[in-house]
PDB file of N, CA and C in Angstrom:
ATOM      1  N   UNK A   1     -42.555 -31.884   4.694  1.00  0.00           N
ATOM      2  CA  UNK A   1     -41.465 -30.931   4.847  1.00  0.00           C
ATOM      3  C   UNK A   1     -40.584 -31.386   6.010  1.00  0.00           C
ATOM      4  N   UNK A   2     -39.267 -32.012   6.175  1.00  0.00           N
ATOM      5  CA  UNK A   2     -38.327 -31.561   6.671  1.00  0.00           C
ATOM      6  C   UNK A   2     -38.149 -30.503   7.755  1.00  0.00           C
ATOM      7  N   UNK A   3     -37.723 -31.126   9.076  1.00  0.00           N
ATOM      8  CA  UNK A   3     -38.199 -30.396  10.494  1.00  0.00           C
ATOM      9  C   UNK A   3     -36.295 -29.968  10.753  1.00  0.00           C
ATOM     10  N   UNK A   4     -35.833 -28.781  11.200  1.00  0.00           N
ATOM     11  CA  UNK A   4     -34.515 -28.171  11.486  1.00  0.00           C
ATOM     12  C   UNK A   4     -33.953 -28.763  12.741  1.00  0.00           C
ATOM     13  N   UNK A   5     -33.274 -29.224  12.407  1.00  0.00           N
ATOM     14  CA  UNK A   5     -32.676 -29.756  13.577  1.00  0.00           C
ATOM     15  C   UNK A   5     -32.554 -28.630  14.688  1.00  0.00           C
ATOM     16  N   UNK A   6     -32.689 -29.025  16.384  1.00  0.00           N
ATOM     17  CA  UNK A   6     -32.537 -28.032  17.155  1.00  0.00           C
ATOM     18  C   UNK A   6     -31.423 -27.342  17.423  1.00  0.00           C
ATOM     19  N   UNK A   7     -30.164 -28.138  16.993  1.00  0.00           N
ATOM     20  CA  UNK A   7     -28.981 -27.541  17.305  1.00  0.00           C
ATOM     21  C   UNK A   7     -28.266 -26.984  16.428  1.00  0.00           C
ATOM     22  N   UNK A   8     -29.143 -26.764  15.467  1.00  0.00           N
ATOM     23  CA  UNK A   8     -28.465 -25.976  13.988  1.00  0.00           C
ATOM     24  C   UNK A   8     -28.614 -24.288  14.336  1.00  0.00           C
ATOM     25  N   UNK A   9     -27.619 -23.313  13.790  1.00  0.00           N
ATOM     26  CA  UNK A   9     -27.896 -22.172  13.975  1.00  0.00           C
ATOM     27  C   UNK A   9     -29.127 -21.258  13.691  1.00  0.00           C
ATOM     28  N   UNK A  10     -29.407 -21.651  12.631  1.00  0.00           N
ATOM     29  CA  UNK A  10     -30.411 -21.043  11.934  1.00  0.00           C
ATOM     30  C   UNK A  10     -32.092 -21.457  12.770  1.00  0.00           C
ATOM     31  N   UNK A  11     -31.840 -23.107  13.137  1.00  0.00           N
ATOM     32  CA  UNK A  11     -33.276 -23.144  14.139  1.00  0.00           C
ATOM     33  C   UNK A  11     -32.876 -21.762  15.592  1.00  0.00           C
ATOM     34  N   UNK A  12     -31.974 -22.241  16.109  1.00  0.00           N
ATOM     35  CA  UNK A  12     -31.733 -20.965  17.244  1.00  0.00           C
ATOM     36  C   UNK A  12     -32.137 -19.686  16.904  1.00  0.00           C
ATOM     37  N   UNK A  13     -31.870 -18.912  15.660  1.00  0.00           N
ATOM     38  CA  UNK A  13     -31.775 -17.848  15.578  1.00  0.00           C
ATOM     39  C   UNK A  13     -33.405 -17.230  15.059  1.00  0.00           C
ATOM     40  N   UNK A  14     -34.421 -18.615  14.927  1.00  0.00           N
ATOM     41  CA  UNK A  14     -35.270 -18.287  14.498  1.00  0.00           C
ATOM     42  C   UNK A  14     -36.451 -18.492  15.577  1.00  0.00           C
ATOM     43  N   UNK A  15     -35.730 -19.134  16.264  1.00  0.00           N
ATOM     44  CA  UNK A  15     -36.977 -19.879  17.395  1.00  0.00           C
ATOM     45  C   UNK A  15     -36.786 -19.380  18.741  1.00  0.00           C
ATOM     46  N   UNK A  16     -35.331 -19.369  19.312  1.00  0.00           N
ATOM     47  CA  UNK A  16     -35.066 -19.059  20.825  1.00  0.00           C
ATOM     48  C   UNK A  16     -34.103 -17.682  20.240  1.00  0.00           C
ATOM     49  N   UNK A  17     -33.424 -17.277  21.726  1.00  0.00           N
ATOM     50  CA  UNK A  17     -32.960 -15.585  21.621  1.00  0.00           C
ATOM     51  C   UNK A  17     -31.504 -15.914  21.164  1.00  0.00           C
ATOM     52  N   UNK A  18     -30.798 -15.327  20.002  1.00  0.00           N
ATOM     53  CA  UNK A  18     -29.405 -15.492  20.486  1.00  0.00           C
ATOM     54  C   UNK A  18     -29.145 -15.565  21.564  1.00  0.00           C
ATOM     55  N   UNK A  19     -27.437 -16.712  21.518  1.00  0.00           N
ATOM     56  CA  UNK A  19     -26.723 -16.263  22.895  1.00  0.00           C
ATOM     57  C   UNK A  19     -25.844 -15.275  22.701  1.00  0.00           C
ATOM     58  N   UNK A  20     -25.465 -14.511  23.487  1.00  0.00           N
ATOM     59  CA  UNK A  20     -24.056 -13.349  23.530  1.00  0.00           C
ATOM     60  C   UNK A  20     -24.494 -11.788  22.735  1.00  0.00           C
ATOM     61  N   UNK A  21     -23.612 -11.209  22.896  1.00  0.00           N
ATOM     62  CA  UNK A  21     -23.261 -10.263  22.493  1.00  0.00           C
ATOM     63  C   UNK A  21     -22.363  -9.879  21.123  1.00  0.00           C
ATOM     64  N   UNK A  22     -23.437  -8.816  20.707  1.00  0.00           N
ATOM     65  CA  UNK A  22     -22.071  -8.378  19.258  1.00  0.00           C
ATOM     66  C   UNK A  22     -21.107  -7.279  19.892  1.00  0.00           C
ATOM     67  N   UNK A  23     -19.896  -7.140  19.359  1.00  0.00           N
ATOM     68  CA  UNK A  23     -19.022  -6.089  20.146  1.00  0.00           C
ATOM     69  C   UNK A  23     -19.696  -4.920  19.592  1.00  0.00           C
ATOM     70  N   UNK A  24     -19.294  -3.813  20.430  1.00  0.00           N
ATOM     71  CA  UNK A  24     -19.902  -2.424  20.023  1.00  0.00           C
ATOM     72  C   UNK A  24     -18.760  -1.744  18.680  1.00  0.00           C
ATOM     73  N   UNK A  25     -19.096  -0.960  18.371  1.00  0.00           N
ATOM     74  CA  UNK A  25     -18.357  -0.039  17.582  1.00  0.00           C
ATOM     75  C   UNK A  25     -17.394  -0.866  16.070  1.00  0.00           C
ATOM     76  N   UNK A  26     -16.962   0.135  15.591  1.00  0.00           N
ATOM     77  CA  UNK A  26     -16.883  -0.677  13.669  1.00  0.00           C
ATOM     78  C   UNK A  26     -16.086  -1.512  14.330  1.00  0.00           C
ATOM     79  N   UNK A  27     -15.997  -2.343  12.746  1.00  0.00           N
ATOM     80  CA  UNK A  27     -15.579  -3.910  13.399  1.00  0.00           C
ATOM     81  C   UNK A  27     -13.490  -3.615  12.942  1.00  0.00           C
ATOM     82  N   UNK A  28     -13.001  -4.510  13.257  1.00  0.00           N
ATOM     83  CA  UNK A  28     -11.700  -4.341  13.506  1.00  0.00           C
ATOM     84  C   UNK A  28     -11.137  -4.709  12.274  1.00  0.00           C
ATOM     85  N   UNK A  29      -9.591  -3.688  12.147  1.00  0.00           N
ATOM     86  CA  UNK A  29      -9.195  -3.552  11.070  1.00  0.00           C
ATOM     87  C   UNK A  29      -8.958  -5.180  10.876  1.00  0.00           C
ATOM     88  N   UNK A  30      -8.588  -5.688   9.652  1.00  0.00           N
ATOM     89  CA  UNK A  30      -7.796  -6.986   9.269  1.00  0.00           C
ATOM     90  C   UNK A  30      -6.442  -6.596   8.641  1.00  0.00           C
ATOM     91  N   UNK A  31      -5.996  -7.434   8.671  1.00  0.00           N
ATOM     92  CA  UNK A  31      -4.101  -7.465   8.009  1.00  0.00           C
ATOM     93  C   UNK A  31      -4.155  -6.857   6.566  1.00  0.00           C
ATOM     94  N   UNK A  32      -5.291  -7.328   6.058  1.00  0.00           N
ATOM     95  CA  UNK A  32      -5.470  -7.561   4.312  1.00  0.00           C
ATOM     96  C   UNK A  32      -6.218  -5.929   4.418  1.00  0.00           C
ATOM     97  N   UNK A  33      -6.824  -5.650   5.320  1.00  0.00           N
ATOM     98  CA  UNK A  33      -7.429  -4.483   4.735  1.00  0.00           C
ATOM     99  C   UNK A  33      -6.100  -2.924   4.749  1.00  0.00           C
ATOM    100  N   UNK A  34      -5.413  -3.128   5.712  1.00  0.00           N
ATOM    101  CA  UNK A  34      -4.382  -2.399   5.765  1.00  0.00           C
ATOM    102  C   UNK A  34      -2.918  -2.662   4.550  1.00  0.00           C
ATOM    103  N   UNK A  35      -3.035  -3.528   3.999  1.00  0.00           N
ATOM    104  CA  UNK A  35      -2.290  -3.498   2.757  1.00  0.00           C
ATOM    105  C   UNK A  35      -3.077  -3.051   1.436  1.00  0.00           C
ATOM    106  N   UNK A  36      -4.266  -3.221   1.964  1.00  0.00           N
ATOM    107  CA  UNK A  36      -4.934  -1.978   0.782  1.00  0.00           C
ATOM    108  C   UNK A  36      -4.833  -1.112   0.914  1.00  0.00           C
ATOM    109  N   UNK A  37      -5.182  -0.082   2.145  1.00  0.00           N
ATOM    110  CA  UNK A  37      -4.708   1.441   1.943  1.00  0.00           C
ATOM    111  C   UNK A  37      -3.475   1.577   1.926  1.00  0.00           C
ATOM    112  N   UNK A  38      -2.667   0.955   2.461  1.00  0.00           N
ATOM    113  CA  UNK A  38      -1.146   1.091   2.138  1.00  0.00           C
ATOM    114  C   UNK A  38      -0.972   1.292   0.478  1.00  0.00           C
ATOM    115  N   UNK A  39      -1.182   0.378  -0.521  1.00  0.00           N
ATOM    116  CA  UNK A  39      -1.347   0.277  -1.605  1.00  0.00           C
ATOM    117  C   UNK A  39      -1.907   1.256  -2.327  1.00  0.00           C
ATOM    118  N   UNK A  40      -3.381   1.684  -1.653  1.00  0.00           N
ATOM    119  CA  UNK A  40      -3.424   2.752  -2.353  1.00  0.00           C
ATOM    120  C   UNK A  40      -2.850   4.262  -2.191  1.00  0.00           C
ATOM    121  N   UNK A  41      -2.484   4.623  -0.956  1.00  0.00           N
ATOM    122  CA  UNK A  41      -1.795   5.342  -0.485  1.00  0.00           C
ATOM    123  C   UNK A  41      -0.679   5.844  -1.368  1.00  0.00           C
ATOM    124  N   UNK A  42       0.472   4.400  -1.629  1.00  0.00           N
ATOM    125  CA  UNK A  42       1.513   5.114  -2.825  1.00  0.00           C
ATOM    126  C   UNK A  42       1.444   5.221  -3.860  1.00  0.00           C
ATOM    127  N   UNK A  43      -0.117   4.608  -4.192  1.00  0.00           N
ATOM    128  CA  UNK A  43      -0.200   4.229  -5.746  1.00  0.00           C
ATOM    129  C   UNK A  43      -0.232   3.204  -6.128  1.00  0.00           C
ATOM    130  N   UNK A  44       0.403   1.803  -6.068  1.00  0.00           N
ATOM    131  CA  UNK A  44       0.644   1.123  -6.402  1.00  0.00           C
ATOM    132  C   UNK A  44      -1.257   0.158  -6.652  1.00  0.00           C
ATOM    133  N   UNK A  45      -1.249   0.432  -8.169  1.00  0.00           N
ATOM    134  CA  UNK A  45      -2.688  -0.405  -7.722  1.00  0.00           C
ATOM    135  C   UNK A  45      -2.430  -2.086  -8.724  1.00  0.00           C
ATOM    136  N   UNK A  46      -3.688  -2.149  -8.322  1.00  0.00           N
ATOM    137  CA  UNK A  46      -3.432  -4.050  -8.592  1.00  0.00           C
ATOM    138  C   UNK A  46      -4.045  -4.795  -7.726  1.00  0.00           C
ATOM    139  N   UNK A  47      -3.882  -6.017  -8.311  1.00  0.00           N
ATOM    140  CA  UNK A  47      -3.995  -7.293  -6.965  1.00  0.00           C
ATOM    141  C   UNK A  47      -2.756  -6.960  -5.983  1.00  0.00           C
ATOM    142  N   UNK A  48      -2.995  -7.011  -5.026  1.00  0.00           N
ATOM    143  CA  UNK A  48      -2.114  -7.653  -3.883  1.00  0.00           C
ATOM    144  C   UNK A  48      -1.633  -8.789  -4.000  1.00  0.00           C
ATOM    145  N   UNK A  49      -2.329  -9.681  -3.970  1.00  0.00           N
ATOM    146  CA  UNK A  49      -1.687 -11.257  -3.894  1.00  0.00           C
ATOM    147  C   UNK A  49      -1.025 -11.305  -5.453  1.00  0.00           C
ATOM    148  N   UNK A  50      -1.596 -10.889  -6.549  1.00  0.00           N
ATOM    149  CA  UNK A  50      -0.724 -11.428  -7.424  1.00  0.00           C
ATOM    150  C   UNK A  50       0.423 -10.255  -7.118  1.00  0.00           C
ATOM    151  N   UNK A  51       0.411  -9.254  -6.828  1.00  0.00           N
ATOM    152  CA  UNK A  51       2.065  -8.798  -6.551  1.00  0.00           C
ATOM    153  C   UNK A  51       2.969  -8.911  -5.643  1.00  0.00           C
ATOM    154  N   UNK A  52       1.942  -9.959  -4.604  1.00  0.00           N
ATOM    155  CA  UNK A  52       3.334 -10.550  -3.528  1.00  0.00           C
ATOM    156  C   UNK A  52       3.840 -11.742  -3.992  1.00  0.00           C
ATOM    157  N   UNK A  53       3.150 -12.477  -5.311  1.00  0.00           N
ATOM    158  CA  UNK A  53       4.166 -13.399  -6.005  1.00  0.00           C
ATOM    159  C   UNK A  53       5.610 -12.900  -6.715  1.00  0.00           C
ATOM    160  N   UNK A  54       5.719 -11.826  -7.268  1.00  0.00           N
ATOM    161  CA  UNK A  54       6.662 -11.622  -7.497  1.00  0.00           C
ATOM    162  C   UNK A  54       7.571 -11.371  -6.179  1.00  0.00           C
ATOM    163  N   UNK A  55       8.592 -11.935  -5.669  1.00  0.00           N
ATOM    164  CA  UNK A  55       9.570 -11.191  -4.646  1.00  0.00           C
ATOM    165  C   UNK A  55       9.900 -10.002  -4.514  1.00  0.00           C
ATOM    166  N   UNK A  56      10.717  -9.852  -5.482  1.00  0.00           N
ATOM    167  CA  UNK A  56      11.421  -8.455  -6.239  1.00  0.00           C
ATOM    168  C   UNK A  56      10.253  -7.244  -5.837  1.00  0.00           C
ATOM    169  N   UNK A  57       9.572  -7.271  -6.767  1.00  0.00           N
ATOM    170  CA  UNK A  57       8.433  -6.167  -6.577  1.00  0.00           C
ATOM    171  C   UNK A  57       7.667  -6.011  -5.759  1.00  0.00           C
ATOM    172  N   UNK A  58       7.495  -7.118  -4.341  1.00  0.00           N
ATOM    173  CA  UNK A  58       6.594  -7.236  -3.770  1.00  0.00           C
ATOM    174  C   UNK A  58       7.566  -6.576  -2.469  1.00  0.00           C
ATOM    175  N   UNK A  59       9.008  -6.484  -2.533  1.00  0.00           N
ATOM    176  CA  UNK A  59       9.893  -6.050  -1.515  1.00  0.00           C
ATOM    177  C   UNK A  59      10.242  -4.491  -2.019  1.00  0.00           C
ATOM    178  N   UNK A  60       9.974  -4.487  -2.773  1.00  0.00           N
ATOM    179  CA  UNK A  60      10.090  -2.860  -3.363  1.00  0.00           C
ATOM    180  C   UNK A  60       9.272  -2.415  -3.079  1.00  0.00           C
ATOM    181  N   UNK A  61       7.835  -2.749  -2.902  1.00  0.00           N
ATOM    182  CA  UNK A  61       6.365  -2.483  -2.288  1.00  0.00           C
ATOM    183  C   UNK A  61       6.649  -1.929  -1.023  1.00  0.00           C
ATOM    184  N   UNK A  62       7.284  -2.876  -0.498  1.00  0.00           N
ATOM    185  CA  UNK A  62       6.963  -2.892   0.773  1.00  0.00           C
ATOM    186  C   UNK A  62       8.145  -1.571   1.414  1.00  0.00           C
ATOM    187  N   UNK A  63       9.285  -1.539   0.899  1.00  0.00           N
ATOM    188  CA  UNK A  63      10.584  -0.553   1.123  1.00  0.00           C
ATOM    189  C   UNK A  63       9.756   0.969   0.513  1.00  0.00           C
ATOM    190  N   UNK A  64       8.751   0.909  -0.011  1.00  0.00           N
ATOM    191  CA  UNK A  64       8.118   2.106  -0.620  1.00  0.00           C
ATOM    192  C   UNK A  64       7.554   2.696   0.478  1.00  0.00           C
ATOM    193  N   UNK A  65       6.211   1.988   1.064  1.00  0.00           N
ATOM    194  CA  UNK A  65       5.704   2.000   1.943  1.00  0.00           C
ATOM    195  C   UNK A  65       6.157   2.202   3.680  1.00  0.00           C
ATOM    196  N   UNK A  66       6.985   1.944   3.722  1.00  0.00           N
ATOM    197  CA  UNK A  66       7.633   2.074   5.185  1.00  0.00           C
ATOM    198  C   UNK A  66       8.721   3.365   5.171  1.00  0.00           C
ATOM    199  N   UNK A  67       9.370   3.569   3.988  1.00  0.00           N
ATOM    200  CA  UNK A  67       9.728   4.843   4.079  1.00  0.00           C
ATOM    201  C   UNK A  67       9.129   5.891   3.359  1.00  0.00           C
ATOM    202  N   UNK A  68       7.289   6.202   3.097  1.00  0.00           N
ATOM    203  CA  UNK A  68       6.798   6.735   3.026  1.00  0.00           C
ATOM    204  C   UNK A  68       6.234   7.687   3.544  1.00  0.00           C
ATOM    205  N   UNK A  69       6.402   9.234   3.300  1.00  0.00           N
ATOM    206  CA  UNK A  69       5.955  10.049   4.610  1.00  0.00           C
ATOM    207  C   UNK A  69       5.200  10.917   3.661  1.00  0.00           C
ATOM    208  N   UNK A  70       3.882  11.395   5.021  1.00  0.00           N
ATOM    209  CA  UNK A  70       2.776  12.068   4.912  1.00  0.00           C
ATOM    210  C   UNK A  70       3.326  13.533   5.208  1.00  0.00           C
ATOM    211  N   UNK A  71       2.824  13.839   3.533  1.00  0.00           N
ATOM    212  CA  UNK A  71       3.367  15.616   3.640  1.00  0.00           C
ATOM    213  C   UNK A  71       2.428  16.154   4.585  1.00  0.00           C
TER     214      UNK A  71
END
């Protein structure tokens, strides 16, 4: 059998202590996750990426969304 190299992650994580820290509390929004609730928010469902290929519709998306207000 094949011995893990020491400087591979997986030997570290199995043999010695991690180094560092995980941050506390949920993990942080991303770009992509906020054009999903945006999306679902007005309705508009679908892929994302295939509807930011279209221009047209993908700027109408977006003019939807920004002058969208919460009754």
């Amino acid at each position: 059998m094949a011995r893990m190299a020491e400087g591979r992650g997986v030997h570290r994580v199995l043999v010695r202590k991690p180094e560092g820290k995980r941050p506390l509390g949920r993990p942080r929004r991303r770009w992509e996750d906020n054009i999903k609730t945006d999306l679902r928010v007005v309705g508009g469902g679908g892929d994302w990426m295939e509807l930011a290929q279209d221009k047209d519709r993908w700027r109408a998306l977006v003019n939807t969304v920004m002058n969208f207000r919460v009754p």
